[in-house]
Protein backbone atom coordinates (compact mmCIF):
# COMPACT_ATOMS: atom_id res chain seq x y z
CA UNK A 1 0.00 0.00 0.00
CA UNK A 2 1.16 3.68 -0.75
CA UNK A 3 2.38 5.53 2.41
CA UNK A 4 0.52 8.77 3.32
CA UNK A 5 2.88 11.30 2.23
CA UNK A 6 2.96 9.94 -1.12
CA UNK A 7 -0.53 9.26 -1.31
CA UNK A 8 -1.10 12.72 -0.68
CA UNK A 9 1.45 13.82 -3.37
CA UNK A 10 0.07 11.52 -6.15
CA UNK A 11 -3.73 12.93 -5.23
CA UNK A 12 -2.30 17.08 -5.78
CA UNK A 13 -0.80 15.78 -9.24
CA UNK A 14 -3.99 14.25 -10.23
CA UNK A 15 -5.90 16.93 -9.37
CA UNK A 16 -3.23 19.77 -10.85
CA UNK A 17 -2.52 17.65 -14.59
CA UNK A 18 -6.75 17.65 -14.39
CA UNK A 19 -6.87 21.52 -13.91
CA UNK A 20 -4.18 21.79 -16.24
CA UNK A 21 -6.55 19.55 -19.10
CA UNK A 22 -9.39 21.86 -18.25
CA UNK A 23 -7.42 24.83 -19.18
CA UNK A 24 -6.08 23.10 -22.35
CA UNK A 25 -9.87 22.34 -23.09
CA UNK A 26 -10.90 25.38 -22.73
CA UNK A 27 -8.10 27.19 -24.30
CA UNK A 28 -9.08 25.10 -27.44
CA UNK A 29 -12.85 25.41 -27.42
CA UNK A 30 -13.26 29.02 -26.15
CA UNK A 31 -13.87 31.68 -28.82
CA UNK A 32 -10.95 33.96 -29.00
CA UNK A 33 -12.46 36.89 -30.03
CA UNK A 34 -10.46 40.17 -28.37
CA UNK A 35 -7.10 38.44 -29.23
CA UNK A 36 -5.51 37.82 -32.52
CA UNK A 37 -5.28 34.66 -33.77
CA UNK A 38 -1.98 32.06 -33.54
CA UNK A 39 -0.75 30.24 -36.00
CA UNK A 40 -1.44 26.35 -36.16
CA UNK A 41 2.03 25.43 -35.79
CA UNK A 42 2.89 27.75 -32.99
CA UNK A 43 -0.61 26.51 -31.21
CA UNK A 44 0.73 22.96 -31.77
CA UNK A 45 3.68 23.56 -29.76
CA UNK A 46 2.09 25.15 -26.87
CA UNK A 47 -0.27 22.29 -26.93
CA UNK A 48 2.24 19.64 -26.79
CA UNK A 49 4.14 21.36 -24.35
CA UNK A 50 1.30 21.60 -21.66
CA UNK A 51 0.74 18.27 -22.12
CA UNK A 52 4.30 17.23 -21.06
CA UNK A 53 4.23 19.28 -18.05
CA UNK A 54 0.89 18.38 -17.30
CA UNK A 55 2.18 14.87 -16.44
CA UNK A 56 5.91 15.88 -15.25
CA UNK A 57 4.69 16.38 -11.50
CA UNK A 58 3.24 12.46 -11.63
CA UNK A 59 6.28 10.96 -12.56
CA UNK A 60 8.14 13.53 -10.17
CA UNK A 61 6.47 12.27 -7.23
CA UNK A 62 6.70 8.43 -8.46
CA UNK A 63 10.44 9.07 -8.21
CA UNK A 64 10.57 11.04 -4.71
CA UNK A 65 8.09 7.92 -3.16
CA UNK A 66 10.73 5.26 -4.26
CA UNK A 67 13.75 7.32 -2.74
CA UNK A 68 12.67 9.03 0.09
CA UNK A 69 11.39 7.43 3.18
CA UNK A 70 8.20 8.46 4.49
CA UNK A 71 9.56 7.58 8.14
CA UNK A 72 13.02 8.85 8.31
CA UNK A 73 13.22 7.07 12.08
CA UNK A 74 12.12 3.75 10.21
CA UNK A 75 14.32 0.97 11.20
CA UNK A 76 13.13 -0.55 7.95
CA UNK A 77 13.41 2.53 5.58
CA UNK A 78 16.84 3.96 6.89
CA UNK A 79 20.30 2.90 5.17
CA UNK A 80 22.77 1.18 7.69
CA UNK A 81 25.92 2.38 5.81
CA UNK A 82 28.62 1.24 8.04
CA UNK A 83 27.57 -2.45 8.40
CA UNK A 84 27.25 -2.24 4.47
CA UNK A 85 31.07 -0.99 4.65
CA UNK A 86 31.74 -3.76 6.97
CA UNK A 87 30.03 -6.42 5.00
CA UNK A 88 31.97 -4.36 1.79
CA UNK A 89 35.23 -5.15 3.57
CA UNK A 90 34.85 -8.82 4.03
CA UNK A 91 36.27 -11.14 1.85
CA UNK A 92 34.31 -14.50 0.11
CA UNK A 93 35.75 -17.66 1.53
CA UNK A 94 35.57 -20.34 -0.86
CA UNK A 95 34.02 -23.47 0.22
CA UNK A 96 34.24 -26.11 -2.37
CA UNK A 97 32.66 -29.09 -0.69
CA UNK A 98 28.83 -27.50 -0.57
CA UNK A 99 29.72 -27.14 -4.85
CA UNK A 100 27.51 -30.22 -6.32
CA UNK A 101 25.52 -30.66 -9.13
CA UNK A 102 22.43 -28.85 -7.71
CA UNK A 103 24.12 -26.28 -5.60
CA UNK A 104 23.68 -23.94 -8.85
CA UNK A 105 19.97 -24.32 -9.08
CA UNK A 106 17.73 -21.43 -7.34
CA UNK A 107 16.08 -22.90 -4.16
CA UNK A 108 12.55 -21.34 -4.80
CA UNK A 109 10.52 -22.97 -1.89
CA UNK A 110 13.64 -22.80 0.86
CA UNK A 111 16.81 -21.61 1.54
CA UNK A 112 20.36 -22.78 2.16
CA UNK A 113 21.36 -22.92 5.93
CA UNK A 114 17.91 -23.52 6.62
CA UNK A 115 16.85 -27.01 7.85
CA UNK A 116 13.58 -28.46 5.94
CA UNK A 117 10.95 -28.48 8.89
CA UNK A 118 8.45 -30.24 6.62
CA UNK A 119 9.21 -34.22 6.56
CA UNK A 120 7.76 -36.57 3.71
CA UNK A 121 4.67 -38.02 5.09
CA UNK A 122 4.50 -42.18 5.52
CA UNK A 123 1.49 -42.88 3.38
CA UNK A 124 2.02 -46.84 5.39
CA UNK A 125 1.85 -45.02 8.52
CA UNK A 126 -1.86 -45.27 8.87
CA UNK A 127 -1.83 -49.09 8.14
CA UNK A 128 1.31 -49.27 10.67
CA UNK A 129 -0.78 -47.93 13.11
CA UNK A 130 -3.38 -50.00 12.29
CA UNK A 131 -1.33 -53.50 12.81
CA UNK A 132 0.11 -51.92 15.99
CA UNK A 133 -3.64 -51.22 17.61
CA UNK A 134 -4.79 -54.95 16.11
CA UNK A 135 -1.80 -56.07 18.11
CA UNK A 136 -1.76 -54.47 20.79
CA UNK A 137 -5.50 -55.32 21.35
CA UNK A 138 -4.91 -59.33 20.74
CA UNK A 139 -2.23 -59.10 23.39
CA UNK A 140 -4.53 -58.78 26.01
CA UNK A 141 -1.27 -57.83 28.89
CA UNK A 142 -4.13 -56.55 31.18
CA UNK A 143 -5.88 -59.52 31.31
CA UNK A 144 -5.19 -61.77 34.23
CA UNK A 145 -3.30 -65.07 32.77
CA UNK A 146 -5.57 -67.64 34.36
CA UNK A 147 -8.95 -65.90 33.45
CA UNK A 148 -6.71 -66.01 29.82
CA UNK A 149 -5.96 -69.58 29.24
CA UNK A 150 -9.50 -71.02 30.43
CA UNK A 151 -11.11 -68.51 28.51
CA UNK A 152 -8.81 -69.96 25.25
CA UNK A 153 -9.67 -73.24 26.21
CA UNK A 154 -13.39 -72.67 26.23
CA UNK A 155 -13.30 -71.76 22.62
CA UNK A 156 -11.13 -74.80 21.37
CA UNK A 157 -14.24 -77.19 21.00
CA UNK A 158 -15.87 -74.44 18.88
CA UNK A 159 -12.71 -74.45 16.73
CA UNK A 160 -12.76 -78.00 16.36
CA UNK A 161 -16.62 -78.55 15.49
CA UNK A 162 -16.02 -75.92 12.93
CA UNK A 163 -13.01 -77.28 11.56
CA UNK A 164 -14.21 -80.75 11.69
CA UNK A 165 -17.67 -79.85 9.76
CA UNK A 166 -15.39 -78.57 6.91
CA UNK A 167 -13.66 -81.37 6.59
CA UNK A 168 -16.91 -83.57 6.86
CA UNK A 169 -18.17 -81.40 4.12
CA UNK A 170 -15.33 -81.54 2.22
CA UNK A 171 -15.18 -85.27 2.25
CA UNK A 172 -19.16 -85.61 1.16
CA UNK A 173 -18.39 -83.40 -1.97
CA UNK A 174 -15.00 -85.51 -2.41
CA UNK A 175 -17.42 -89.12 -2.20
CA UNK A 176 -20.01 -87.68 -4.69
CA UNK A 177 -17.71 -86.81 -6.99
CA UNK A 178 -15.70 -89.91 -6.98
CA UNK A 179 -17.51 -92.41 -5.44
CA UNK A 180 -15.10 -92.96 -2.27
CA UNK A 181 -14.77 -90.19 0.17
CA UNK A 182 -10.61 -89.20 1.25
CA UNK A 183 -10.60 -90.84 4.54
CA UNK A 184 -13.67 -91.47 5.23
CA UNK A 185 -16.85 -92.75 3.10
CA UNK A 186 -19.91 -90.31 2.45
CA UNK A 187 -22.08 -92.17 4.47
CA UNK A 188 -19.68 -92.03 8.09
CA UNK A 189 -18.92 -88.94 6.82
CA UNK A 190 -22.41 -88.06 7.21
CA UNK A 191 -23.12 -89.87 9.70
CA UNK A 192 -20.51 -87.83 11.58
CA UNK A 193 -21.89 -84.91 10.47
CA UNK A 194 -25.23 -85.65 12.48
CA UNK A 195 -23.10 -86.30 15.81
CA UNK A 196 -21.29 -83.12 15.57
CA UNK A 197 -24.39 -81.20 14.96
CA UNK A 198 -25.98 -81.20 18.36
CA UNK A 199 -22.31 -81.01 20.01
CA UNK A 200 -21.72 -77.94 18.99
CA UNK A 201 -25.04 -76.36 19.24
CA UNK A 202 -25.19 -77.33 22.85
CA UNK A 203 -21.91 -76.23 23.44
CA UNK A 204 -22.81 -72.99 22.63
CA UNK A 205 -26.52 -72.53 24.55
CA UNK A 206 -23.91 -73.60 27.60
CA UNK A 207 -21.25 -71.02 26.80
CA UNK A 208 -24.31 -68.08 26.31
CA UNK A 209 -25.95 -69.22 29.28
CA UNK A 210 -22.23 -68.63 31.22
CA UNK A 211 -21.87 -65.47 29.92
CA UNK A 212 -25.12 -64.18 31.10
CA UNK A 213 -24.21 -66.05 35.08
CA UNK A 214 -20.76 -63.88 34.96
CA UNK A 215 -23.09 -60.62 36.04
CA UNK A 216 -24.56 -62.33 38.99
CA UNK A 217 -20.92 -63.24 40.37
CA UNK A 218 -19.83 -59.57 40.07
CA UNK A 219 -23.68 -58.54 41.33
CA UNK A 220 -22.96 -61.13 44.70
CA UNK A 221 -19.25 -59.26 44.70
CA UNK A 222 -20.39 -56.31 44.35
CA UNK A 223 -18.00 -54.94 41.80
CA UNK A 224 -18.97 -51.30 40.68
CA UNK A 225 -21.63 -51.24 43.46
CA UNK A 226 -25.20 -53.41 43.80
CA UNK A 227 -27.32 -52.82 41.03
CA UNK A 228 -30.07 -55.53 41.45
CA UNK A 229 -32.55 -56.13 38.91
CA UNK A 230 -31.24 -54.32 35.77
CA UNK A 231 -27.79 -56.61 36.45
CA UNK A 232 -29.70 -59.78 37.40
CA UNK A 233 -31.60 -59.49 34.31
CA UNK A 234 -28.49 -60.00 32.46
CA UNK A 235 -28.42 -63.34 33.91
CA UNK A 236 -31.67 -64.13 33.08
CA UNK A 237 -32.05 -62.89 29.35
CA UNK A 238 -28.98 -64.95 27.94
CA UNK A 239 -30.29 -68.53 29.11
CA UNK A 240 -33.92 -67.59 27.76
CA UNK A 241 -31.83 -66.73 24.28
CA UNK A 242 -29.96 -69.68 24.10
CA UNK A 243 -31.71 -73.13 25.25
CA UNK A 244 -34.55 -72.36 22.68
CA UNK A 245 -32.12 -72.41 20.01
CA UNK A 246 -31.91 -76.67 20.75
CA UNK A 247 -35.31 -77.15 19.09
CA UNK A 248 -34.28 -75.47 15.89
CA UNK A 249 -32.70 -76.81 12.96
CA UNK A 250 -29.23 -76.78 12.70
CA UNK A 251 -28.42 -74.10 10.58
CA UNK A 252 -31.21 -71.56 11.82
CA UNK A 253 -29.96 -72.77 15.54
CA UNK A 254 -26.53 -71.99 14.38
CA UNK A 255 -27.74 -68.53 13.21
CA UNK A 256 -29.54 -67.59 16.40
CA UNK A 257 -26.49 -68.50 18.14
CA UNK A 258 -24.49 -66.13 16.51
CA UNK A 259 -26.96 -63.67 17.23
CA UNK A 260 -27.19 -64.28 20.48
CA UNK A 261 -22.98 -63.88 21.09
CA UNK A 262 -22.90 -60.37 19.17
CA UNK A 263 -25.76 -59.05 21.37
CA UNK A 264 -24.37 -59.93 24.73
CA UNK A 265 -20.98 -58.74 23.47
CA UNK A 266 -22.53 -55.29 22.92
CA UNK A 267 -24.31 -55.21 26.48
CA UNK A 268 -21.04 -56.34 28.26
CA UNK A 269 -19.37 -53.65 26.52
CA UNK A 270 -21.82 -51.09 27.98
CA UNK A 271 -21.63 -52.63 31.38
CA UNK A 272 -17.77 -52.07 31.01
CA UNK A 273 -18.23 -48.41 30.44
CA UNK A 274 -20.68 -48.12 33.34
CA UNK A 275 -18.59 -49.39 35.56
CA UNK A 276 -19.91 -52.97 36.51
CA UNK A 277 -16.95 -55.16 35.14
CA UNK A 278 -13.21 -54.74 35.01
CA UNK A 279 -11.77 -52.45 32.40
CA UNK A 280 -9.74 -55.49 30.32
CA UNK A 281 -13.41 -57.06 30.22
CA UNK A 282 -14.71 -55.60 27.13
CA UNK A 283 -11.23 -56.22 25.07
CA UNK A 284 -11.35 -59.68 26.58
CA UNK A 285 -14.48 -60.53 25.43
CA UNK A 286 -14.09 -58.94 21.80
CA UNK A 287 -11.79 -61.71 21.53
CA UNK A 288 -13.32 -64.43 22.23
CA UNK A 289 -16.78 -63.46 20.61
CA UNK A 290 -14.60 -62.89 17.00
CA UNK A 291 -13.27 -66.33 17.38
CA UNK A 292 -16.85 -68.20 18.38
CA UNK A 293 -18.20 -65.89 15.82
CA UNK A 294 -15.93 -66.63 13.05
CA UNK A 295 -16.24 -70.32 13.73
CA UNK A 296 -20.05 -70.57 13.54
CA UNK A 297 -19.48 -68.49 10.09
CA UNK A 298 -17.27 -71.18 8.86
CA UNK A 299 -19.91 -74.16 9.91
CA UNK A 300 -22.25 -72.35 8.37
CA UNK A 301 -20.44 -72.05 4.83
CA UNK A 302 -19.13 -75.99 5.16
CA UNK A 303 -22.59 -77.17 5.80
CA UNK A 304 -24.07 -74.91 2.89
CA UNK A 305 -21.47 -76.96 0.55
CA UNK A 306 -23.79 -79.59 1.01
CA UNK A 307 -27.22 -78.72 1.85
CA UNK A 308 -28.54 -80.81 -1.19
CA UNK A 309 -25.82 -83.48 -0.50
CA UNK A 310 -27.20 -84.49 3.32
CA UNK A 311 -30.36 -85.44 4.81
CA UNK A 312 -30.99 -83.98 7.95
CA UNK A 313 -31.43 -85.47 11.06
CA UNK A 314 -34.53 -85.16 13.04
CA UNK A 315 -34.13 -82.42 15.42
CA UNK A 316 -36.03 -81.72 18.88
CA UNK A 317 -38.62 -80.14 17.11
CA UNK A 318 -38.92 -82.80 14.69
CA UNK A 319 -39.45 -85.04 17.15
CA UNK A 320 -41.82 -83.08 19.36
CA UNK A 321 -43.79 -82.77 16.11
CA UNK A 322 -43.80 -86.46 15.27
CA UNK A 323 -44.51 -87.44 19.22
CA UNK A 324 -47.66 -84.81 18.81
CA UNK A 325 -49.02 -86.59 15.37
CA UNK A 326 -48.03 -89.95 17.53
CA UNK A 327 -50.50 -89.01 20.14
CA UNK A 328 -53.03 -87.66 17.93
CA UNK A 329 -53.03 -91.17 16.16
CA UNK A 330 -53.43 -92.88 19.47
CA UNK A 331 -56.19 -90.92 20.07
CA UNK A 332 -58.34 -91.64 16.77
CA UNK A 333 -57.31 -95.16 17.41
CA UNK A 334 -58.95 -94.92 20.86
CA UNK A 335 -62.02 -92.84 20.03
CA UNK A 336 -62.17 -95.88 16.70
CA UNK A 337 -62.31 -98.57 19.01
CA UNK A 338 -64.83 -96.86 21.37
CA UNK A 339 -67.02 -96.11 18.58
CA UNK A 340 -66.63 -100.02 17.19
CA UNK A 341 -67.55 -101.14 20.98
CA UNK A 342 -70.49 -99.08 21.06
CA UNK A 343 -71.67 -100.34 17.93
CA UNK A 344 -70.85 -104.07 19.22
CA UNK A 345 -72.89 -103.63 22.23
CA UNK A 346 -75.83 -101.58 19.76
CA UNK A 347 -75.81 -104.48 17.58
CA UNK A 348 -75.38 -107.82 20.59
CA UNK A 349 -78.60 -105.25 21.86
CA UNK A 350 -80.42 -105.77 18.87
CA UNK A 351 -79.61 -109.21 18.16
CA UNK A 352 -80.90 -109.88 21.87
CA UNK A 353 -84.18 -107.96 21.10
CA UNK A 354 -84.81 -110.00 17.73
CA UNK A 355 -84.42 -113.60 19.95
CA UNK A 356 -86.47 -112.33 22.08
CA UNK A 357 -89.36 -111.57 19.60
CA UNK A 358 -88.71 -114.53 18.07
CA UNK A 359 -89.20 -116.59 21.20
CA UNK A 360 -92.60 -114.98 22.42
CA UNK A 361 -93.91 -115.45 18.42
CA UNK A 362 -92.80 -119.00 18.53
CA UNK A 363 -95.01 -119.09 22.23
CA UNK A 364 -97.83 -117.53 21.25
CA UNK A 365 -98.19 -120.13 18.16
């Protein structure tokens, strides 16, 4: 921006080449009429030259606002002339080890002696972090070691159902293909199949039921104060969820199941922030839910390799539907053999009657 001396400076020249215009204008235009007339070429001079000094005071004040300071007390404006002698009097020391192909170019974004502050950026460093949290969260260092290892070992026979109904599954395929299963023919395989079915749905209506006890121990303890029925319900709710799922099929049972796990995982986490379990609870729990997840996803996709491939088993329902039609048949049988006795008796009745009419005609003859 233009300092205030100058920009009072620039205004009087505006305003003094515009009065000077005005007269030009109205020296040309204005009948001249007591005066004697000039020549065209002498008027053509005068002309020019009022126009030249018209704009000499602009470019006169252009030229004082670039050398004089408007601020002679300006740090910034005034002249240090003895460190320029100083500096003057110094001589350039060579330095030919900073001389290297690029030392010549022009360093437009930074300057020499002056340490880049801005680093490349990692564009890994995001998944680095990532792998260190996943890590760091699979560790589980908070967790006590014994509350560690049993829960580990309480997932291993969901590992191995899951694992073995793959391999089941993959053996079926392999005996319909071929004829002969790997190891095993396609009807143990199968057969196999059946007794691992109700194992591992079991298992898991125990392990949900478990989880749901856990807030009654730390209710009876006490831990994060006595809550009563909103924590005993806890206890209740996950047994109601999971025995039910026995008298389903497999793979719906298998589904519920699943279900079941994710939804108490997300209610344990909230009872971690209020307060009512110990903080390594909810990490501790995320881990084992993603494994007894992950392994009732695998059952589920070995068992739908075969769904046309197996028959299925009778399940509780099943057979709570076939004892039902089992009574009801026992009961038509009953209310058949009533009816047939009632019409035996009906018809001995009649018979009776008809001997009896036959012996009083046979009398009166």
């Amino acid at each position: 921006m233009l300092r205030s001396g100058r920009a009072n400076s620039l205004a009087r020249s505006a305003l003094r080449s515009k009065t000077l215009r005005g007269t030009r204008s109205t020296s040309r235009f204005t009948p001249q009429t007591s005066k004697p007339l000039i020549p065209h070429g002498e008027r053509l001079k005068r002309l020019t030259t009022l126009a030249l000094t018209a704009y000499r005071p602009l470019s006169t004040s252009l030229q004082r606002y670039a050398t004089t300071p408007a601020h002679p007390e300006s740090p910034y404006d005034a002249i240090d002339k003895k460190h320029e002698e100083s500096v003057g009097k110094e001589e350039l020391e060579p330095h030919p080890e900073e001389v290297s192909t690029a030392s010549s170019v022009h360093q437009v974004f930074e300057e020499k002696g002056v340490p880049d502050t801005e680093k490349d950026e990692d564009m890994l460093a995001g998944v680095y972090s990532d792998i260190k949290t996943i890590k760091e969260t699979f560790a589980l260092n908070e967790v006590p070691r014994e509350a560690f290892f049993v829960g580990l070992a309480g997932v291993v026979p969901y590992l191995a159902t899951s694992a073995s109904t793959v391999y089941l599954a993959w053996d079926i395929n392999h005996a319909a293909l071929d004829g002969q299963g790997f190891l095993l023919s396609g009807e143990s395989a199968e057969l196999l199949l059946h007794i691992l079915e109700p194992l591992q749905i079991g298992y898991g209506a125990v392990i949900i039921s478990f989880l749901g006890a856990i807030h009654w121990g730390l209710e009876w303890a006490k831990y994060g104060g006595t809550h009563g029925y909103r924590r005993y319900a806890y206890g209740v709710f996950a047994p109601a969820v999971a025995w039910p799922t026995l008298l389903l099929p497999v793979e719906y049972a298998l589904i519920a199941q699943f279900t079941a796990f994710t939804f108490l995982y997300f209610a344990d986490a909230r009872a971690c922030v209020r307060g009512w379990t110990p903080h390594w609870y909810m990490t501790y729990r995320f881990v084992l839910t993603f494994v007894v997840g992950a392994s009732i996803v695998i059952s589920l996709i070995g068992r739908g390799q075969i769904a046309d491939k197996v028959s299925r088993l009778p399940g509780p329902a099943d057979r709570l539907k076939a004892l039902r039609d089992q009574q009801m048949e026992e009961i038509e049988k009953e209310e058949r053999m009533r009816r047939a006795r009632i019409v035996a008796a009906d018809e001995e009745e009649e018979d009776d009657d008809d001997d009896e009419d036959e012996a009083e005609d046979g009398d009166d003859e």
